[in-house]
PDB file of N, CA and C in Angstrom:
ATOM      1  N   UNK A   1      -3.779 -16.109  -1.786  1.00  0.00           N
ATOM      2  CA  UNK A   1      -3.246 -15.280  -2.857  1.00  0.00           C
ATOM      3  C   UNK A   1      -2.095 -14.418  -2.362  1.00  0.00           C
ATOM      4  N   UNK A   2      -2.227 -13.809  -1.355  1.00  0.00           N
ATOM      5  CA  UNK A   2      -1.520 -12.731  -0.894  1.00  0.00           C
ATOM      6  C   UNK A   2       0.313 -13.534  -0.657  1.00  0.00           C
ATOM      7  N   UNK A   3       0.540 -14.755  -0.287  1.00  0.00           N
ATOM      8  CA  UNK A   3       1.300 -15.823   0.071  1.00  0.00           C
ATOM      9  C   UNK A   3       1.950 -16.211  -1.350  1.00  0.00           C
ATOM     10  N   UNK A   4       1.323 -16.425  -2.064  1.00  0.00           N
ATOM     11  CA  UNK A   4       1.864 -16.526  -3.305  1.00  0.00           C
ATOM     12  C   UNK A   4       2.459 -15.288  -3.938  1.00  0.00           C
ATOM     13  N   UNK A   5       1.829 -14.196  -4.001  1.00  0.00           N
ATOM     14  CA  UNK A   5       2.503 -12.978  -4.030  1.00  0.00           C
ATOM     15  C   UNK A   5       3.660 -12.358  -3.660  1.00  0.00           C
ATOM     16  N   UNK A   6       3.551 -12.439  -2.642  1.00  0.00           N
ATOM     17  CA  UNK A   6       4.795 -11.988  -1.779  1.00  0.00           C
ATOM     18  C   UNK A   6       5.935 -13.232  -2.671  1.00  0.00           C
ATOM     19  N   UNK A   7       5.726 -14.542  -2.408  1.00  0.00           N
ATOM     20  CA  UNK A   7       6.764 -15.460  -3.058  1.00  0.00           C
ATOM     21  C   UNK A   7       7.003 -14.972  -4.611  1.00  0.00           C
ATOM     22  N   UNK A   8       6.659 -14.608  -5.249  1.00  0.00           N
ATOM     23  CA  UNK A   8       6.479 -14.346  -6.371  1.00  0.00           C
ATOM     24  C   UNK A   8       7.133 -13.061  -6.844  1.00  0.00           C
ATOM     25  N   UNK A   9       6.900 -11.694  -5.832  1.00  0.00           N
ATOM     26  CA  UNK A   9       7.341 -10.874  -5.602  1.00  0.00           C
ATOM     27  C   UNK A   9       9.147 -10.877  -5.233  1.00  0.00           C
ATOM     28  N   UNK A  10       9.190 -11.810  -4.480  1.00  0.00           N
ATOM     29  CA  UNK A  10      10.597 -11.968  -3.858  1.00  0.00           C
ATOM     30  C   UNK A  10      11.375 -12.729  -4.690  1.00  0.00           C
ATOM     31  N   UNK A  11      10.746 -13.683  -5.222  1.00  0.00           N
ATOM     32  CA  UNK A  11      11.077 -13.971  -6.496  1.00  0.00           C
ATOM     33  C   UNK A  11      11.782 -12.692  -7.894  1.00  0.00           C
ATOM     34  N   UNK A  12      10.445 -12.067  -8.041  1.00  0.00           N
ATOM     35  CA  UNK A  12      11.414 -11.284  -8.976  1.00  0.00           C
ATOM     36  C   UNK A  12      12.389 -10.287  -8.347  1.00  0.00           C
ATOM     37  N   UNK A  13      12.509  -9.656  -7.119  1.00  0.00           N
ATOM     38  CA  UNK A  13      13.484  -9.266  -6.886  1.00  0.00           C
ATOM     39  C   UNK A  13      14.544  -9.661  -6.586  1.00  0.00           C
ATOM     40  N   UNK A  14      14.619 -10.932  -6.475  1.00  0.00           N
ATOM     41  CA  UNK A  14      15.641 -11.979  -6.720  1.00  0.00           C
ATOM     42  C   UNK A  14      16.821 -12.005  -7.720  1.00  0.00           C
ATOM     43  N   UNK A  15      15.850 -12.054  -8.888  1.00  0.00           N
ATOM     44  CA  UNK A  15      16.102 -11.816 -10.214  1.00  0.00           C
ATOM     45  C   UNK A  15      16.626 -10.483 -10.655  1.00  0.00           C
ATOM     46  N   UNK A  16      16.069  -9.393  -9.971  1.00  0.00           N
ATOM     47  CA  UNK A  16      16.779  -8.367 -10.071  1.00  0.00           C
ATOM     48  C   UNK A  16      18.281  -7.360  -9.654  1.00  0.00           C
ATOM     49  N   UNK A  17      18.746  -8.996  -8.754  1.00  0.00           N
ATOM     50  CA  UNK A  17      20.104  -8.269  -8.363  1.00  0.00           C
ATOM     51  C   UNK A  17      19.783  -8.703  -7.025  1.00  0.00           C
ATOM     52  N   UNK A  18      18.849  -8.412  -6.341  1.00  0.00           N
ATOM     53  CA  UNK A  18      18.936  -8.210  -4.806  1.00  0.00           C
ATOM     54  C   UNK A  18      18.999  -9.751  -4.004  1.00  0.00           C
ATOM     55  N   UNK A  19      19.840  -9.889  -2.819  1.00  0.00           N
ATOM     56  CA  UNK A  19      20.141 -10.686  -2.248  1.00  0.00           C
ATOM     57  C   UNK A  19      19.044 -11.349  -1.360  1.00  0.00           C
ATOM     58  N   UNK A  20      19.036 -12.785  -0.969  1.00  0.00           N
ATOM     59  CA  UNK A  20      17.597 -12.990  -0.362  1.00  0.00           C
ATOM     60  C   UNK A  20      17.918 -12.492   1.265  1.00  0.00           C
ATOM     61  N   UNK A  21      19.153 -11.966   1.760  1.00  0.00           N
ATOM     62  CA  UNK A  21      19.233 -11.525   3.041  1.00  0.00           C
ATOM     63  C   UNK A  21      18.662  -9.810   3.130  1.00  0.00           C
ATOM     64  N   UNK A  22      18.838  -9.107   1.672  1.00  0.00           N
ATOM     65  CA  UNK A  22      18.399  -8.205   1.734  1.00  0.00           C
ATOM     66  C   UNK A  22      16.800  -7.860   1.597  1.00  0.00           C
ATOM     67  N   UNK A  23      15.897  -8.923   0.239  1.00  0.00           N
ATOM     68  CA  UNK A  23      14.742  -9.186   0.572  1.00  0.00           C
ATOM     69  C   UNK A  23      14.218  -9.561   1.877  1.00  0.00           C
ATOM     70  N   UNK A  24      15.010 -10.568   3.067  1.00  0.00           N
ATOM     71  CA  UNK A  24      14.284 -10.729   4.220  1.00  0.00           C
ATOM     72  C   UNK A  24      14.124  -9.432   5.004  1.00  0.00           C
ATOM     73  N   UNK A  25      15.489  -9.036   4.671  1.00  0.00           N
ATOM     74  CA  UNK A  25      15.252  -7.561   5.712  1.00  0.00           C
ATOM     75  C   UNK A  25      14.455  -6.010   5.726  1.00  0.00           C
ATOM     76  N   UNK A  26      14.453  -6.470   4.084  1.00  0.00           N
ATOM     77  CA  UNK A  26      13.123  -5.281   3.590  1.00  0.00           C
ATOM     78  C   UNK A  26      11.926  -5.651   3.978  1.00  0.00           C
ATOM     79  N   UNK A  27      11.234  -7.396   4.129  1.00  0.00           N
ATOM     80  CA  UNK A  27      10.497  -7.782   4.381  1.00  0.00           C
ATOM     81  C   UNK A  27       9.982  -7.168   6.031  1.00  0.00           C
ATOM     82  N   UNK A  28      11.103  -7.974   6.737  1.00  0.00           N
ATOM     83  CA  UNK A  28      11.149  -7.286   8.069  1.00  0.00           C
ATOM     84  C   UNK A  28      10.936  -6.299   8.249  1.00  0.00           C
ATOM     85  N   UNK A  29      11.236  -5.374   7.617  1.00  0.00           N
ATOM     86  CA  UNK A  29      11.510  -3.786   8.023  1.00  0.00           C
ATOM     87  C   UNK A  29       9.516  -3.389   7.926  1.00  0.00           C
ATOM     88  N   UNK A  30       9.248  -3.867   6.799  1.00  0.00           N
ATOM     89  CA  UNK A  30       7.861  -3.404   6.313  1.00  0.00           C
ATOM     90  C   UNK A  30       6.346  -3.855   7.225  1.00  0.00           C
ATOM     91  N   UNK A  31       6.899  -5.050   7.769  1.00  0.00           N
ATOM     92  CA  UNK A  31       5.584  -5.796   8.380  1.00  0.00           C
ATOM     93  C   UNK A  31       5.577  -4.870   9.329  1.00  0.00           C
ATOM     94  N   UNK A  32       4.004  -5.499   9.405  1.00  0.00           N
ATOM     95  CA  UNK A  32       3.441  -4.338  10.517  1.00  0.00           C
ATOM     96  C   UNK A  32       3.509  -3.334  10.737  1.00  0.00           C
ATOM     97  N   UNK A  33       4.038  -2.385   9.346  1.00  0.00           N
ATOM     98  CA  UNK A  33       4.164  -1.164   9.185  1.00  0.00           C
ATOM     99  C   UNK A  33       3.352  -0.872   8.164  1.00  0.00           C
ATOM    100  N   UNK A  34       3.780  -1.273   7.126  1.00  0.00           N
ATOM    101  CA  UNK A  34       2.985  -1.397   6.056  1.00  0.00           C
ATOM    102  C   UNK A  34       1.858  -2.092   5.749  1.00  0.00           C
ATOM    103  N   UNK A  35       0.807  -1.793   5.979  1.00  0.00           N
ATOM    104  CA  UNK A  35      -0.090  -2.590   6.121  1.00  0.00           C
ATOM    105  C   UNK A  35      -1.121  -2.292   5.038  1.00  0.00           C
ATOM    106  N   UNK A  36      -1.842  -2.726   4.189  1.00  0.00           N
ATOM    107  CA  UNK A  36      -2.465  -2.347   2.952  1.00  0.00           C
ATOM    108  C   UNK A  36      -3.755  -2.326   3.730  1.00  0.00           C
ATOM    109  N   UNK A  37      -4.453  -1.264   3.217  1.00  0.00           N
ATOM    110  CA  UNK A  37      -5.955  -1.332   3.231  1.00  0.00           C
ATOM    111  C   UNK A  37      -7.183  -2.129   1.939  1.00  0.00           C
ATOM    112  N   UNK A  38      -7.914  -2.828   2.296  1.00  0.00           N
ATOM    113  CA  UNK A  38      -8.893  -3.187   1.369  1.00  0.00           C
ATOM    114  C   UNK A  38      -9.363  -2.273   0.332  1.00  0.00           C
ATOM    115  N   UNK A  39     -10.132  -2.693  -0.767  1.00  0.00           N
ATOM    116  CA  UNK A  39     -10.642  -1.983  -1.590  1.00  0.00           C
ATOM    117  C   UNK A  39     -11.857  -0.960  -1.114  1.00  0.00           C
ATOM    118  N   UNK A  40     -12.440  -2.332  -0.298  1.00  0.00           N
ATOM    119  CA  UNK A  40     -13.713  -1.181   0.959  1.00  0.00           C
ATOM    120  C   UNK A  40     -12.889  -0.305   1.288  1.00  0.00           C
ATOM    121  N   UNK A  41     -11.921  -0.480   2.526  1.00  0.00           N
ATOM    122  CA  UNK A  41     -11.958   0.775   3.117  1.00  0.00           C
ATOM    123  C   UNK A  41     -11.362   1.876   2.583  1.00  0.00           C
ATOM    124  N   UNK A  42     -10.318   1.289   1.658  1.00  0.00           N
ATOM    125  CA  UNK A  42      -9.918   2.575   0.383  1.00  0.00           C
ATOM    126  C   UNK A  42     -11.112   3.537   0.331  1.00  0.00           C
ATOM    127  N   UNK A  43     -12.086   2.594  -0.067  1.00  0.00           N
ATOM    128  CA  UNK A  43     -13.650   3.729  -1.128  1.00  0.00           C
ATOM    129  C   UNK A  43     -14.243   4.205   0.260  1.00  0.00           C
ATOM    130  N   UNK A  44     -14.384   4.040   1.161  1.00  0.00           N
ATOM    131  CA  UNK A  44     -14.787   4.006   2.323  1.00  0.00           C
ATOM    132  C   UNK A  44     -14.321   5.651   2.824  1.00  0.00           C
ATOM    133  N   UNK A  45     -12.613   5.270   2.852  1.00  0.00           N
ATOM    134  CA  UNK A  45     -11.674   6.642   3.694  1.00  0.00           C
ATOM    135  C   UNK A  45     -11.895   7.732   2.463  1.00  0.00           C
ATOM    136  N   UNK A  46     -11.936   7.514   1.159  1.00  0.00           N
ATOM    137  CA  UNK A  46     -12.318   8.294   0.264  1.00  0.00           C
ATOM    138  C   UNK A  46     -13.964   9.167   0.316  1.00  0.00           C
ATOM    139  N   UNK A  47     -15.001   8.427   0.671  1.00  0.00           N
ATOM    140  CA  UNK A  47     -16.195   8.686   0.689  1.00  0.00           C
ATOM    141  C   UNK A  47     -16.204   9.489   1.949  1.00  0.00           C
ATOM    142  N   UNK A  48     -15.669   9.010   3.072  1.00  0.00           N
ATOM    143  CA  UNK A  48     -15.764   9.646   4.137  1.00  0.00           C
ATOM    144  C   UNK A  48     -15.239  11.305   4.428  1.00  0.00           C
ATOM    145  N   UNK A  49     -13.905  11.301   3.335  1.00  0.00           N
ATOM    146  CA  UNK A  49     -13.220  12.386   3.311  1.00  0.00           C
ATOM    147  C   UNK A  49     -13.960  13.591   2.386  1.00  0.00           C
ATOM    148  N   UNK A  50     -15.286  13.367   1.770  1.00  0.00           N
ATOM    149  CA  UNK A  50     -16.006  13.789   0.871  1.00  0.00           C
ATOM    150  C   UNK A  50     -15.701  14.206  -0.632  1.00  0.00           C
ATOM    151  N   UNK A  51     -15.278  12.686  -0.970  1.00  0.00           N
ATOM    152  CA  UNK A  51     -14.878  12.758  -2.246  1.00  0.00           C
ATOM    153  C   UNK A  51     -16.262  11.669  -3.303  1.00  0.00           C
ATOM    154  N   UNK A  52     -16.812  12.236  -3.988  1.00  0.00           N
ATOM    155  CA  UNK A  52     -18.624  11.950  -5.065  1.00  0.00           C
ATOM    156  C   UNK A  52     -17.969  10.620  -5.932  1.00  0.00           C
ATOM    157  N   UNK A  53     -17.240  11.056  -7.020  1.00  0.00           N
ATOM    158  CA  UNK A  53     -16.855  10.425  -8.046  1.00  0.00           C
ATOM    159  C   UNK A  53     -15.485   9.602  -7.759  1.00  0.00           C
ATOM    160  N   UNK A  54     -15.480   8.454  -7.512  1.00  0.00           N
ATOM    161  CA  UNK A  54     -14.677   7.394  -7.223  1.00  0.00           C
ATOM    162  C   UNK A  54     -14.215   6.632  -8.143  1.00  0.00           C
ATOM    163  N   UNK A  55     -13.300   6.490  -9.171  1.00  0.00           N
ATOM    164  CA  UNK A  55     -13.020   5.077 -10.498  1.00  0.00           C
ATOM    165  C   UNK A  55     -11.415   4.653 -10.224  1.00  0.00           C
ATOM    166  N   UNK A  56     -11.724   3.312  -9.952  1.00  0.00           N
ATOM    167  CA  UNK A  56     -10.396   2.891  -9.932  1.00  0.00           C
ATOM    168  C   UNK A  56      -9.814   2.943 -11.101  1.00  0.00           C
ATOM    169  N   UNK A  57      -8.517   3.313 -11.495  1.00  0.00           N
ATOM    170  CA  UNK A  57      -8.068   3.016 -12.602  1.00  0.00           C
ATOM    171  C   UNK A  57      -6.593   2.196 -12.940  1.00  0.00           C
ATOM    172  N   UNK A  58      -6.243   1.678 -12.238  1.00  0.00           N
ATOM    173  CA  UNK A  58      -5.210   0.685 -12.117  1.00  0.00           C
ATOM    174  C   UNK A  58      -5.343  -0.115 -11.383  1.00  0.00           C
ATOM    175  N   UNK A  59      -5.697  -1.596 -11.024  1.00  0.00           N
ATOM    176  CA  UNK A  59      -5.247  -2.569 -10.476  1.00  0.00           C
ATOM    177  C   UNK A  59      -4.644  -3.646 -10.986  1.00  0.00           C
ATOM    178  N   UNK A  60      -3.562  -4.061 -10.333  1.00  0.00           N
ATOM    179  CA  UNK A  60      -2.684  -5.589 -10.661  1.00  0.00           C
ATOM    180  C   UNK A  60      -2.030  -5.828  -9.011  1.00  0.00           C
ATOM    181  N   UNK A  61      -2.454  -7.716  -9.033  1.00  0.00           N
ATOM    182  CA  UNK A  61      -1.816  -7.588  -7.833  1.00  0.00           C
ATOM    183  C   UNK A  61      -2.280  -7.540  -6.651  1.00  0.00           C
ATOM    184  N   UNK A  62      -1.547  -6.982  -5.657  1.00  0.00           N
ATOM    185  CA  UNK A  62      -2.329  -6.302  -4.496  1.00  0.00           C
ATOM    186  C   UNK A  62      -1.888  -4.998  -4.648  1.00  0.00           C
ATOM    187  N   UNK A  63      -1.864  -4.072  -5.450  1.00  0.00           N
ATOM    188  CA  UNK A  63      -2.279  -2.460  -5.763  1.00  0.00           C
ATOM    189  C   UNK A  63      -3.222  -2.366  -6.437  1.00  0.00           C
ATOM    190  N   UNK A  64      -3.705  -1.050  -6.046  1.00  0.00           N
ATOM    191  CA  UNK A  64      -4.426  -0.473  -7.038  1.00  0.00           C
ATOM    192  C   UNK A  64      -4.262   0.925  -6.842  1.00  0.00           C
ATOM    193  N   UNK A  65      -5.011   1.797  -8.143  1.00  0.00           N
ATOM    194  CA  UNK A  65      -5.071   3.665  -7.988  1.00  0.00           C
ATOM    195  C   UNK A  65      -6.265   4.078  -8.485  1.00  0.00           C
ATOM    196  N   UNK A  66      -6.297   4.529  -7.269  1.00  0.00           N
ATOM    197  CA  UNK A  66      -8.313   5.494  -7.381  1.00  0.00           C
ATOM    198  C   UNK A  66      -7.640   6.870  -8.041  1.00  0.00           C
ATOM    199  N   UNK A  67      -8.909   7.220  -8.663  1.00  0.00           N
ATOM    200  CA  UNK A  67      -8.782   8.702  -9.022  1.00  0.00           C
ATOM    201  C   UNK A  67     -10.253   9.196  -8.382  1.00  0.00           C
ATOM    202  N   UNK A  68      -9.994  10.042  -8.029  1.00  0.00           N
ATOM    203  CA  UNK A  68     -11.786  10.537  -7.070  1.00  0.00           C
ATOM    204  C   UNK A  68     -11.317  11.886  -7.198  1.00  0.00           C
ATOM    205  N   UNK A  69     -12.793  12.630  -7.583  1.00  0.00           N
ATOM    206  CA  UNK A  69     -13.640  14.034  -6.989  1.00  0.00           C
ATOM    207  C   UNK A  69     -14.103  14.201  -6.035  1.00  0.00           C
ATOM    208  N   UNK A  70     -14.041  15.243  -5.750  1.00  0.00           N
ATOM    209  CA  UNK A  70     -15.060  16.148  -4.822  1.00  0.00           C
ATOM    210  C   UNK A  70     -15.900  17.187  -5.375  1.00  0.00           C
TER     211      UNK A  70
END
């Protein structure tokens, strides 16, 4: 999934104007920097940080956005 994404992704920024030398180099720039965490360890670094009430409320993709209490 994640492989298709990214193609898909680069794809529409494609479409949006941007050059595929400039997509490679944003690409470049990001790996191994940017590195996404799972949905576990999201709820995980959240729980740990002592936050009770956890609801995701956006996912598409590979994002998503928690909203959490303490």
């Amino acid at each position: 999934l994640s492989k298709n994404m990214i193609e898909l992704y680069a794809d529409y920024k494609e479409r949006q104007g941007y050059s595929k030398i400039e997509i490679a180099a944003k690409r470049e720039a990001l790996e191994n920097v940017l590195i996404p965490y799972s949905e576990k360890e999201n709820l995980d670094m959240l729980k740990n940080a002592g936050f009770e009430k956890i609801e995701s409320v956006f996912k598409w993709v590979n994002f998503e956005t928690f909203i959490a209490f303490k």
